[in-house]
C-alpha atoms as a PDB file:
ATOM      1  CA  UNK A   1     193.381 128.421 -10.073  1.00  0.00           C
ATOM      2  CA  UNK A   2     191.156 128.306 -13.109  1.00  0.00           C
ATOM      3  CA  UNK A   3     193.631 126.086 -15.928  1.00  0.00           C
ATOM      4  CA  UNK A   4     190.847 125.947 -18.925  1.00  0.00           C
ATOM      5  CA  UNK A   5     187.463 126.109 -20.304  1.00  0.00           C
ATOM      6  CA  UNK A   6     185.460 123.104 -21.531  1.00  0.00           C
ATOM      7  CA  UNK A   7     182.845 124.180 -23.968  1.00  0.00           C
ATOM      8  CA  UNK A   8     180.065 121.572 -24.862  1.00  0.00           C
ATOM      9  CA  UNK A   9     177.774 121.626 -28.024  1.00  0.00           C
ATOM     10  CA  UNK A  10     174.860 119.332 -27.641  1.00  0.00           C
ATOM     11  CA  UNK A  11     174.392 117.369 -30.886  1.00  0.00           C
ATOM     12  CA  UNK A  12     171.019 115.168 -32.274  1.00  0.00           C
ATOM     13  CA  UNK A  13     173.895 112.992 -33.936  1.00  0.00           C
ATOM     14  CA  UNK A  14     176.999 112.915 -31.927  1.00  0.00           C
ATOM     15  CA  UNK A  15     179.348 110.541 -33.610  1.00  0.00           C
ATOM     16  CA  UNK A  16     178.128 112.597 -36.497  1.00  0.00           C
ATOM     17  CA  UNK A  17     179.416 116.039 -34.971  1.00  0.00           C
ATOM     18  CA  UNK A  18     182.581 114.505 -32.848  1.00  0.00           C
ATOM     19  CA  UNK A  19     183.246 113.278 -36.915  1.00  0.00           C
ATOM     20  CA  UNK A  20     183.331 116.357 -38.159  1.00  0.00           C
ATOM     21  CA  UNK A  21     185.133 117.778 -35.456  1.00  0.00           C
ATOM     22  CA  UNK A  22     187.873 114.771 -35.911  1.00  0.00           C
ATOM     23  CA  UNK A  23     188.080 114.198 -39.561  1.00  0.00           C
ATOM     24  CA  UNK A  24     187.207 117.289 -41.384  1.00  0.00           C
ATOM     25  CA  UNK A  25     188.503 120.186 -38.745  1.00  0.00           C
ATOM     26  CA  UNK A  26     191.246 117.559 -37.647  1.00  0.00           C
ATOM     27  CA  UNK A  27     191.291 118.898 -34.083  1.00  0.00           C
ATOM     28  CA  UNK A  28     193.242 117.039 -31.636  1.00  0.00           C
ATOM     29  CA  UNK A  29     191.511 114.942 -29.013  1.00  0.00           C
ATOM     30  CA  UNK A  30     191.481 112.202 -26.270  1.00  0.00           C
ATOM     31  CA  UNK A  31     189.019 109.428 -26.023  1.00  0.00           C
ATOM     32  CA  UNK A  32     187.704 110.196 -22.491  1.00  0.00           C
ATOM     33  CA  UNK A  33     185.875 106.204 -22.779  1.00  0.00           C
ATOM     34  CA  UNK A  34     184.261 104.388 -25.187  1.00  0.00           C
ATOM     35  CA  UNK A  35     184.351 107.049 -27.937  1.00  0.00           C
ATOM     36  CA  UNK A  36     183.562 109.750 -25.723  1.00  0.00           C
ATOM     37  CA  UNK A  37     185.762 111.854 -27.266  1.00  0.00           C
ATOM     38  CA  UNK A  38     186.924 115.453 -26.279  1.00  0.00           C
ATOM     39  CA  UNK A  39     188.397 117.811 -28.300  1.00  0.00           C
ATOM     40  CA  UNK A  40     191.277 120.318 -27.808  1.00  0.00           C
ATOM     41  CA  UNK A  41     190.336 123.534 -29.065  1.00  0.00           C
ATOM     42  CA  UNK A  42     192.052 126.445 -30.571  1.00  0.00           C
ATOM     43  CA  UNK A  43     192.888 129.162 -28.408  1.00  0.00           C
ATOM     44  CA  UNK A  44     189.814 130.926 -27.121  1.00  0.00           C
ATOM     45  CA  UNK A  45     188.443 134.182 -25.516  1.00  0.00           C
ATOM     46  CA  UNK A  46     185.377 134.927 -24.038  1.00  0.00           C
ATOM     47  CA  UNK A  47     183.269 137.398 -24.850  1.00  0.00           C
ATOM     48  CA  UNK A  48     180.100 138.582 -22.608  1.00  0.00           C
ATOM     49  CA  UNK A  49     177.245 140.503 -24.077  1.00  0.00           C
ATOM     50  CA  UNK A  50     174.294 142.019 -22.704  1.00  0.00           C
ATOM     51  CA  UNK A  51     171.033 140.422 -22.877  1.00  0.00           C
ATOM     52  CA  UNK A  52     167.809 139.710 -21.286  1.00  0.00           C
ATOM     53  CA  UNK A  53     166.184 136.899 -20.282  1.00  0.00           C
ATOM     54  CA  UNK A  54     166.082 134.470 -21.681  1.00  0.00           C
ATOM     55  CA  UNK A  55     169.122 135.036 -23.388  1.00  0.00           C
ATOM     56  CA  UNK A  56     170.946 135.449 -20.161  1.00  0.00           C
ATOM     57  CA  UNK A  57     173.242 132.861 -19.824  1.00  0.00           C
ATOM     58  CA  UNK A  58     173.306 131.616 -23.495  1.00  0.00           C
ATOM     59  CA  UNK A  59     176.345 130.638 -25.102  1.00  0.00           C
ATOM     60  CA  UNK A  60     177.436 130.733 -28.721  1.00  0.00           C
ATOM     61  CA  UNK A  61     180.536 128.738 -30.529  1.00  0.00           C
ATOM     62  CA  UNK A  62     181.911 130.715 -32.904  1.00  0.00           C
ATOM     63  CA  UNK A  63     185.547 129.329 -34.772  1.00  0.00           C
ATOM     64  CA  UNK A  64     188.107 132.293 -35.488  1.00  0.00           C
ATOM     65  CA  UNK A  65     190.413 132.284 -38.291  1.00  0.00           C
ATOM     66  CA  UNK A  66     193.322 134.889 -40.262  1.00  0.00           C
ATOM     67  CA  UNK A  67     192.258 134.443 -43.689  1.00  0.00           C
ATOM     68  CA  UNK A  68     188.048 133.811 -44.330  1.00  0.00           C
ATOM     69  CA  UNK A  69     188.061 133.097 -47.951  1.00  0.00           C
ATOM     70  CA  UNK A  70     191.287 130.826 -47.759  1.00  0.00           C
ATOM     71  CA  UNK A  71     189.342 129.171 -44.416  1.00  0.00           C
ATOM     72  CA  UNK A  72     186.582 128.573 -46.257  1.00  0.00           C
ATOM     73  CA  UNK A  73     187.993 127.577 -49.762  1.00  0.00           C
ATOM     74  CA  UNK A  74     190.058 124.766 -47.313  1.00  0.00           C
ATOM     75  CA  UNK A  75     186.650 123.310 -45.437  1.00  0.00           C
ATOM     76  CA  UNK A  76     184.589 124.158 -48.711  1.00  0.00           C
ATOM     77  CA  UNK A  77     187.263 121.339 -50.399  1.00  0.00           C
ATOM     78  CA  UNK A  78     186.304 118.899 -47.665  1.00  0.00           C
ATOM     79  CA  UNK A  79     182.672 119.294 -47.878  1.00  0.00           C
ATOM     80  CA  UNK A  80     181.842 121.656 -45.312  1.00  0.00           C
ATOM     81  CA  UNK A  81     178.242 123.235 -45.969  1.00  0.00           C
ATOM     82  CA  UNK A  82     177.953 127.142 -45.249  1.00  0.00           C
ATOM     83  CA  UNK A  83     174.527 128.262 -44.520  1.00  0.00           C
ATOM     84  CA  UNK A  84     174.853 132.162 -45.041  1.00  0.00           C
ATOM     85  CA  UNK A  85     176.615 134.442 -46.998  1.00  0.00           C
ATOM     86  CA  UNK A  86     179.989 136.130 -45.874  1.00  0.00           C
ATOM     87  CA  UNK A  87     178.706 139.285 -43.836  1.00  0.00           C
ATOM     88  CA  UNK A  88     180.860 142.266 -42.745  1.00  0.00           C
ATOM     89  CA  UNK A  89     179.555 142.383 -38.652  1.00  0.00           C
ATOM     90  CA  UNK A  90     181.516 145.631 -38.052  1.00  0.00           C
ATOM     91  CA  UNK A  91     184.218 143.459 -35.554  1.00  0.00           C
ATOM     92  CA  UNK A  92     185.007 141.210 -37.959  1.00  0.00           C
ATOM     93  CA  UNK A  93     183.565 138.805 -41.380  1.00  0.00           C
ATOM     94  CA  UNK A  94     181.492 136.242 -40.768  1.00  0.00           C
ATOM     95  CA  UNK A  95     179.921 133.328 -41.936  1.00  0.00           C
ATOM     96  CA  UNK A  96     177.977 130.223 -40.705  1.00  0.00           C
ATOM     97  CA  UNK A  97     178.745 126.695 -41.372  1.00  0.00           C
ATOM     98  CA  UNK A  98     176.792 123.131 -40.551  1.00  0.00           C
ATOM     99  CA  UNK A  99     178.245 121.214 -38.148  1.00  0.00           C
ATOM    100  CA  UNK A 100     176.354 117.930 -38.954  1.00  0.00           C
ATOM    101  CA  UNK A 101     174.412 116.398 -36.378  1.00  0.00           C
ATOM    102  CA  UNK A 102     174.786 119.914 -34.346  1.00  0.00           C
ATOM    103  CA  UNK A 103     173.471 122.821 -36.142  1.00  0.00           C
ATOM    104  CA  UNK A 104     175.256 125.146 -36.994  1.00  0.00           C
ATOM    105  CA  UNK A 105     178.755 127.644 -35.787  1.00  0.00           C
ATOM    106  CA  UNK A 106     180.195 130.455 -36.617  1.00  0.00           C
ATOM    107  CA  UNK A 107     183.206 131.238 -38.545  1.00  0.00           C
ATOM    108  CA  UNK A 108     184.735 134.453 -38.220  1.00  0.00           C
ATOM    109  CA  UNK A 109     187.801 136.679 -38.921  1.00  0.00           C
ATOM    110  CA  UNK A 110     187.924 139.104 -36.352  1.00  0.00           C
ATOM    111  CA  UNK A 111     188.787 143.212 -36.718  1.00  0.00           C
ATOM    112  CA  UNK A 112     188.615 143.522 -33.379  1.00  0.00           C
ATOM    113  CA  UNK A 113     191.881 143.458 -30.614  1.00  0.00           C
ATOM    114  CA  UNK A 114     192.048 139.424 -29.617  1.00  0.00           C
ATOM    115  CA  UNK A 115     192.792 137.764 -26.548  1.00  0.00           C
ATOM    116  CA  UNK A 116     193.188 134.193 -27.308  1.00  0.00           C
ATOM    117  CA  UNK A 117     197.183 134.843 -27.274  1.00  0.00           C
ATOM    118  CA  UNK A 118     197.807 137.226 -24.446  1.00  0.00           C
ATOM    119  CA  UNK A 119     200.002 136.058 -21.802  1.00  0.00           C
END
């Protein structure tokens, strides 16, 4: 029986992304050894698009949240850096933030029916 997903984003700068990940989104997490740490994410879906290769098999992080503006007002107060403007995508607003060390994520309120709290 499947109990979970484990999503990994490679980082240039780990400690620099697990720091942001601890301190600034203050997600809970375990230290799996020597700082290894490994965080417990919000509740999650999973999406899958088409695509060709050698997109096929690609997979994007993308942070969901009730309220954009007040989201980013809160992260925007503890320094977060946006790189784009808010966009209307059709299923939902969205905007793109640094994670540093990492690149970058998305940020999104969704119009679309969610899964992340089905049964």
């Amino acid at each position: 029986m499947i109990t979970g997903a484990h999503t990994i984003l490679y980082a240039e700068d780990a400690e620099a992304a697990r720091a942001f990940f601890r301190d600034v989104l203050g997600l809970a997490h375990v230290d799996a050894h020597d700082g290894w740490l490994i965080f417990k994410s919000p509740p999650a879906e999973l999406a899958v698009h088409p695509a060709a290769a050698p997109d096929s098999g690609r997979a994007e992080l993308y942070l969901m949240c009730d309220d954009l503006a007040a989201a980013m007002d809160d992260l925007h107060s503890k320094g977060v850096e946006f790189t784009s403007e808010v966009t209307n995508a059709g299923w939902g607003m969205l905007t793109m933030l640094k994670v540093p060390g990492a690149g970058e994520i998305g940020l999104y309120q969704p119009r679309h029916a969610t899964a992340y709290d089905l049964p």
